[in-house]
Protein backbone atom coordinates (compact mmCIF):
# COMPACT_ATOMS: atom_id res chain seq x y z
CA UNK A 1 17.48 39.56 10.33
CA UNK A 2 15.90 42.65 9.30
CA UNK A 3 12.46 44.01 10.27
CA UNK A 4 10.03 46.87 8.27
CA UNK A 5 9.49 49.13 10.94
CA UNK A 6 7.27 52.56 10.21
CA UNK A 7 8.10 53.04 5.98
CA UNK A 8 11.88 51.55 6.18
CA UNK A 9 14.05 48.32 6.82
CA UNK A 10 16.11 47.86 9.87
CA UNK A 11 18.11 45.40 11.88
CA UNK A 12 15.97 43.43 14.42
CA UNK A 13 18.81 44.23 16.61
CA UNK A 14 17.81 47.97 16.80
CA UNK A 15 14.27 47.97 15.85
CA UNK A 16 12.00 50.01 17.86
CA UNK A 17 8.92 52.04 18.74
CA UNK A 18 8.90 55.24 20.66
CA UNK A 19 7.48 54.07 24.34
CA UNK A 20 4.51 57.26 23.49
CA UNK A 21 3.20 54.85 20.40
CA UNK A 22 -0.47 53.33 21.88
CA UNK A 23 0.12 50.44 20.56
CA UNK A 24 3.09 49.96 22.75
CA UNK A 25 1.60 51.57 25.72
CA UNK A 26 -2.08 50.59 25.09
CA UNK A 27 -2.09 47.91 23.24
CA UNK A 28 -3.69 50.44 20.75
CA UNK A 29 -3.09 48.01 17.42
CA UNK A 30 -4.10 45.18 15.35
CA UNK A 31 -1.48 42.44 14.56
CA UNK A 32 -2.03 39.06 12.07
CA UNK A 33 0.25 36.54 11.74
CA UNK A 34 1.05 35.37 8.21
CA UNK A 35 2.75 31.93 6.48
CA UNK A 36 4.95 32.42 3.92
CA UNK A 37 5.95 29.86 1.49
CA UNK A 38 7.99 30.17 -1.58
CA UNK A 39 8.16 34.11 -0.74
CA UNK A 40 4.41 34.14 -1.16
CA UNK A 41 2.09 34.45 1.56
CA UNK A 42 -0.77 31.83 2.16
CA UNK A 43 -4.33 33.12 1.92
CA UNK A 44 -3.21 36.92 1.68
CA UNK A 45 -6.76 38.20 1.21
CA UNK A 46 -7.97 36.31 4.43
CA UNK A 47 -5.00 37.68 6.59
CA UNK A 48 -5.71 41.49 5.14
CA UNK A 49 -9.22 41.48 5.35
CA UNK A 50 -8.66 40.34 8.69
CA UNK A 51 -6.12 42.98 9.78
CA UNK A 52 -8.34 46.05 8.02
CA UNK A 53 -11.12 44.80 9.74
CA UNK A 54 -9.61 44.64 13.01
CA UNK A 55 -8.42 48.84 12.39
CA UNK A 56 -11.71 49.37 11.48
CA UNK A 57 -12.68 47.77 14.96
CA UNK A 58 -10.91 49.52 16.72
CA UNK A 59 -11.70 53.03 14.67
CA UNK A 60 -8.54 53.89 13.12
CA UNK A 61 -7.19 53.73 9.61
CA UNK A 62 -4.52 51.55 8.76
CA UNK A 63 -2.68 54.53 6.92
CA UNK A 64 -2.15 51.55 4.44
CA UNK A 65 -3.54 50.15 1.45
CA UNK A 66 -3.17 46.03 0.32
CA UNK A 67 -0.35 46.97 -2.38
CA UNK A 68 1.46 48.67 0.29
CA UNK A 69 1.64 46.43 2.67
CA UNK A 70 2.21 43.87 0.29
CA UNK A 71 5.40 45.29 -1.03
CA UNK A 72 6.16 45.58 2.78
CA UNK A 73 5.41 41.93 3.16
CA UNK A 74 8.16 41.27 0.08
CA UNK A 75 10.64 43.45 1.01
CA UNK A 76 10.76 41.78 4.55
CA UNK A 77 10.91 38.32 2.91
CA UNK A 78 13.55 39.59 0.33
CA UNK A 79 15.86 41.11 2.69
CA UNK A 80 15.90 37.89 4.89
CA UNK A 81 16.01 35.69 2.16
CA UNK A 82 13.12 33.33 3.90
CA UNK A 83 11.30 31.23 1.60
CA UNK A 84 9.44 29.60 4.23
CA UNK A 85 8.73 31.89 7.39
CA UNK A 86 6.22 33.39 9.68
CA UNK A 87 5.39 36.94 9.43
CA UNK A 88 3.56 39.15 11.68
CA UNK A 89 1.91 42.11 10.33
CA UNK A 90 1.03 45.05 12.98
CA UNK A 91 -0.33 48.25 12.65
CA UNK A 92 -0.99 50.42 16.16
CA UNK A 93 -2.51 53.36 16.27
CA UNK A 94 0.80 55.50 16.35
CA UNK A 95 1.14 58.53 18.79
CA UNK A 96 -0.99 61.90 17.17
CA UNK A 97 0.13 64.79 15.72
CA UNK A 98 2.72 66.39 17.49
CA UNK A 99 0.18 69.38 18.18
CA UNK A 100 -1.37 66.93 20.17
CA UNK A 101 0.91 65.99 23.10
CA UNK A 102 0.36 62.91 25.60
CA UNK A 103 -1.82 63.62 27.88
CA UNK A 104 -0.80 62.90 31.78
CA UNK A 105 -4.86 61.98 33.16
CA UNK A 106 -7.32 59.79 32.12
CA UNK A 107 -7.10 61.35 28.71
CA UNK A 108 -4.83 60.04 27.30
CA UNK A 109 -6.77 56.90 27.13
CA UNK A 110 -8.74 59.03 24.26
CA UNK A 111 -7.62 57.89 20.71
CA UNK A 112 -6.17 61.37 18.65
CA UNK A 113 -8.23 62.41 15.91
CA UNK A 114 -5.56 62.55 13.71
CA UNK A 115 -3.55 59.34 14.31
CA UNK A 116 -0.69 58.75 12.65
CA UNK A 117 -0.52 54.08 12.28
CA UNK A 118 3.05 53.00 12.21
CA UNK A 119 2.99 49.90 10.28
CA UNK A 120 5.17 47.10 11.35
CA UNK A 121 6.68 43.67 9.85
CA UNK A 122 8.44 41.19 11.41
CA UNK A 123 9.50 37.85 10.52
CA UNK A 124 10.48 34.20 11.90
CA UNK A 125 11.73 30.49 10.65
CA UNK A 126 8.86 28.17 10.34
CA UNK A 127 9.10 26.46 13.41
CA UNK A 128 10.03 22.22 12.37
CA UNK A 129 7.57 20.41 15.36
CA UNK A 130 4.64 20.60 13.67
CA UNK A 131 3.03 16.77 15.23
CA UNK A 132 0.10 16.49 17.07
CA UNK A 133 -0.79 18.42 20.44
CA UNK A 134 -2.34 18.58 23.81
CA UNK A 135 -4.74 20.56 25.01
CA UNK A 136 -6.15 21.51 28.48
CA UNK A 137 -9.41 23.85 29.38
CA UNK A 138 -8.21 27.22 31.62
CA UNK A 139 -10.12 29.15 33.82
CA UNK A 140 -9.17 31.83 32.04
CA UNK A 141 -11.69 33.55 30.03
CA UNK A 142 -11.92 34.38 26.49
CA UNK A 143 -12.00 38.39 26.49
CA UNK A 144 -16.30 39.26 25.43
CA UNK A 145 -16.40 41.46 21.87
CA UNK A 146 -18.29 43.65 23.75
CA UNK A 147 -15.59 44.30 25.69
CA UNK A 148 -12.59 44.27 22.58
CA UNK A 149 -13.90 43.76 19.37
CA UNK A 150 -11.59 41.09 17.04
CA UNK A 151 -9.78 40.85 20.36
CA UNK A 152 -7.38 38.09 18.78
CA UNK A 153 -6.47 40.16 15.95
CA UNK A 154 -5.40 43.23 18.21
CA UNK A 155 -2.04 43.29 20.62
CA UNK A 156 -4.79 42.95 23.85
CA UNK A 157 -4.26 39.43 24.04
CA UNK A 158 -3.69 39.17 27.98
CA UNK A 159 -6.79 36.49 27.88
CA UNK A 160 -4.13 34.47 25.96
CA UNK A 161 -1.31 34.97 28.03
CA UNK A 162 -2.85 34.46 31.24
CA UNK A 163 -4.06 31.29 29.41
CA UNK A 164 -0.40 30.22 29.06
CA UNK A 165 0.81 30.88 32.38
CA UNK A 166 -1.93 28.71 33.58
CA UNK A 167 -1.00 26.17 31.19
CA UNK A 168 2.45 26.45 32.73
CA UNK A 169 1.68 27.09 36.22
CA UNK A 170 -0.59 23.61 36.19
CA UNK A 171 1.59 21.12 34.76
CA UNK A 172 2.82 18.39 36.59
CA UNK A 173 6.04 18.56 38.59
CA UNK A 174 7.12 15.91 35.99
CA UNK A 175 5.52 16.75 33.15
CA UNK A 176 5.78 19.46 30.44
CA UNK A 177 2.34 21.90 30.38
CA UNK A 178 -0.22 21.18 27.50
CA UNK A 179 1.17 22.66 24.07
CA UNK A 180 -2.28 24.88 23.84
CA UNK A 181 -5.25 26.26 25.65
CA UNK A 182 -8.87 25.94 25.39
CA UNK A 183 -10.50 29.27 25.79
CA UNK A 184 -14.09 29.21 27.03
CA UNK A 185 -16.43 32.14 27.01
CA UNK A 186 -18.70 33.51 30.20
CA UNK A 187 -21.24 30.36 29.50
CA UNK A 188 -18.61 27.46 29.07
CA UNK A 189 -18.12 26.94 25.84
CA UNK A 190 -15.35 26.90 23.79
CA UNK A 191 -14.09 29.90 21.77
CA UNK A 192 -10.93 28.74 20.51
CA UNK A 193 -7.15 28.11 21.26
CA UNK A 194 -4.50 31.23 22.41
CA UNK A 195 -2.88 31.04 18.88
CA UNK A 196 -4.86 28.26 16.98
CA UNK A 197 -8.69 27.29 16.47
CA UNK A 198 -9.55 24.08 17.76
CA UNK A 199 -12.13 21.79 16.14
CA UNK A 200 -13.40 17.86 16.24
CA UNK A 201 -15.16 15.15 14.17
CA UNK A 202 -18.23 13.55 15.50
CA UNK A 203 -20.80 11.88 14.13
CA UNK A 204 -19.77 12.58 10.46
CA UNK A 205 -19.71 16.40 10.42
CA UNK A 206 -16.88 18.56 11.15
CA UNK A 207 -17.73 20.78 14.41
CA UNK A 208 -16.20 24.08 15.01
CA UNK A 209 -17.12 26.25 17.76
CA UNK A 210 -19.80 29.08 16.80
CA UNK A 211 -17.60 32.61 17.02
CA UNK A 212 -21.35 34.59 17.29
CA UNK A 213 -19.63 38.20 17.31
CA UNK A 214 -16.03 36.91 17.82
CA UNK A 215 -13.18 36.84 15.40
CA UNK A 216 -11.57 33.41 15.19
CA UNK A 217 -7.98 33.55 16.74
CA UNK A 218 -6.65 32.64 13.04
CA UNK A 219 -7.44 33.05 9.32
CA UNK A 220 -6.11 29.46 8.82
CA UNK A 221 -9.79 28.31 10.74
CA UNK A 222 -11.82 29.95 7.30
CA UNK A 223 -9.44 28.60 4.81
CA UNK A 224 -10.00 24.57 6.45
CA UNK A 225 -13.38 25.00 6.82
CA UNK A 226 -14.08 25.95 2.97
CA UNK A 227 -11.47 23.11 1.84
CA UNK A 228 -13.57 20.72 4.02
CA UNK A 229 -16.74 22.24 2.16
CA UNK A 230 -15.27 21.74 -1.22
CA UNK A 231 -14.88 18.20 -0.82
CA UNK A 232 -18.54 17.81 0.29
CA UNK A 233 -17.28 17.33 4.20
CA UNK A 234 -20.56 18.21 6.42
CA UNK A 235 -19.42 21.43 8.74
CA UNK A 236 -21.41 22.51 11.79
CA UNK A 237 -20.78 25.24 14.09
CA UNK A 238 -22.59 25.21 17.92
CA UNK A 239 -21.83 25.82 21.24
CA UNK A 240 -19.50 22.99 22.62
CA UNK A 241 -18.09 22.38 25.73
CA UNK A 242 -15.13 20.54 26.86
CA UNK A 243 -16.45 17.48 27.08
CA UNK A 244 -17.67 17.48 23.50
CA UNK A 245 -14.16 17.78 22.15
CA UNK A 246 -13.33 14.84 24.87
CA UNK A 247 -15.92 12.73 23.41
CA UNK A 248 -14.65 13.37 19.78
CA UNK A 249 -13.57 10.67 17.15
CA UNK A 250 -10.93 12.94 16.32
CA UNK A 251 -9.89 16.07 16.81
CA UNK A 252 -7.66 18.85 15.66
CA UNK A 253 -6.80 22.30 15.61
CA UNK A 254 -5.92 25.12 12.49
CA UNK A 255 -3.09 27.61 13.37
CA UNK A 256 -0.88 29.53 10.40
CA UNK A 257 2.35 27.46 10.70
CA UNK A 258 1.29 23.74 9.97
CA UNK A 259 -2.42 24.61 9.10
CA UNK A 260 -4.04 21.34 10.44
CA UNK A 261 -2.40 19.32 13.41
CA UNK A 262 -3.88 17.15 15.23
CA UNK A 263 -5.20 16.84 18.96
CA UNK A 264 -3.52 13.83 20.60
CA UNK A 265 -4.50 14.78 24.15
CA UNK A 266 -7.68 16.80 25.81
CA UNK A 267 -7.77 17.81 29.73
CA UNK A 268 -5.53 14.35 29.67
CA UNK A 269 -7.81 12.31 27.67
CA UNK A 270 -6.72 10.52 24.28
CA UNK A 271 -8.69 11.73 21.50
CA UNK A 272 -6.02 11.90 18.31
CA UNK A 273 -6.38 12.68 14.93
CA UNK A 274 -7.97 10.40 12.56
CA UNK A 275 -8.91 9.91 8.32
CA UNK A 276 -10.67 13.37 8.29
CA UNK A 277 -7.63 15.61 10.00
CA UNK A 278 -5.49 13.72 7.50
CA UNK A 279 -7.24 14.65 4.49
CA UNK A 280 -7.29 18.50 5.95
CA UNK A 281 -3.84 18.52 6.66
CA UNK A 282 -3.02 17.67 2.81
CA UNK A 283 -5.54 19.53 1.79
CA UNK A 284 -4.20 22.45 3.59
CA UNK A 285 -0.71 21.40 2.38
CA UNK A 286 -1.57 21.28 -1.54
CA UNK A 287 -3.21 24.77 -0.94
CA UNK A 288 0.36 25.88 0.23
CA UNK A 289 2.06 24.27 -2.56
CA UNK A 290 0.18 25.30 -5.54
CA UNK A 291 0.45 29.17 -3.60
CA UNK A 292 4.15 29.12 -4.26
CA UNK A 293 5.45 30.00 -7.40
């Protein structure tokens, strides 16, 4: 397996970052996750507008432009010879000029003017589960854009994390934990999943949560939503809680690997996919195929 780490190919093995780079010591960096099929990857414009936007966020530039990082993208998928895989595009902040040394107080915390971004581009196997899942509400909370803008396209994702420890730390002596989280923000509603956007049918309308000033945890959430508009589906974003999604005649959630799977279990409640996830899920599917070459 080989990685493009910082302008070159290398072995996974012995791919690294210097412990100084913020994004490995800050989490100073912006990271998207990216399907490819056929050596093509799936809604490329979504994913980089995404990723520029989230530099742009934070205040840095990506030291990239899209061909670049496209011929990146191919050279990663070349090398590993993966037709079908999961890529994960990152760009941190890098460490300064070298005029510039860390600083050892509070300082350092101050982003260089002159970054230097070290551009990184790893890849995985499509993973082969890709049935329906549970989901359970947290206590964590989603981290406020006020507080991190496009927090779920950046490498601070400890909201997420924690999310999955609870997930663990809660399950049932014998039982596994629920597959993914919901997320809720400060007033109780739902935000989203830790890797995956969750939505649910009800009363003939597609309902996704409303993101306000958030950025959805995936780009796969914009690409269902305007496949569900194309075929004259009824989509309505609001503020829903928990109980909305358990009172659902179906629901499901959009994530990069399978695009559309469905919910078979909320806070332990059946709920399960239904005629609309289906049609998403080829929908979502034909998009991937007509993609590849």
């Amino acid at each position: 397996m080989q990685y493009h780490v910082d302008g070159r190919l290398v072995d996974a093995e012995s791919a690294t970052l210097p412990v100084t780079d913020r994004g490995v010591c800050l989490g100073d960096a912006a990271s998207e996750p990216v399907r490819v099929t056929g050596g093509t990857p799936i809604a490329w414009r979504q994913h980089l507008d995404r990723l520029f936007d989230a530099c742009a966020a934070l205040g840095f530039d990506p030291g990239v432009d899209a061909a670049d990082l496209r011929a990146r993208v191919a050279a990663v998928v070349d090398a590993n010879d993966h037709d079908d895989a999961l890529l994960r595009l990152s760009i941190t902040r890098g460490r300064g000029s070298a005029d510039h040394p860390p600083r050892v107080d509070a300082g350092r915390l101050r982003p260089p003017t002159d970054p230097d971004p070290t551009v990184v581009v790893t890849a995985v196997g499509l993973p082969s589960d890709r049935g329906a899942v549970s989901l359970q509400t947290v206590r964590t909370r989603a981290i406020p854009p006020a507080s991190v803008p496009s927090a779920a396209v950046t490498h601070h994702r400890l909201d997420a994390v924690r999310a999955q420890a609870e997930l663990r730390d809660t399950a049932p002596p014998d039982n596994d934990p629920a597959d993914e989280a919901l997320l809720l923000d400060n007033d109780g509603h739902v935000v989203g999943g830790t890797a995956s956007d969750p939505a649910f049918v009800t009363d003939d309308a597609i309902r996704l949560p409303a993101l306000d000033d958030r950025t959805a945890r995936t780009a796969t959430r914009s690409v269902v939503r305007d496949l569900a508009r194309a075929e004259d589906l009824p989509v309505v974003e609001g503020a829903y809680t928990p109980a909305d999604f358990r009172g659902a005649t179906e629901s499901f959630i959009t994530e990069p690997t399978a695009g559309v799977r469905p919910v078979e279990r909320i806070d332990g409640v059946a709920v399960g996919g239904g005629p609309v996830t289906d049609l998403l899920a080829r929908l979502f599917e034909h998009r991937v195929v007509d993609a590849a070459p």
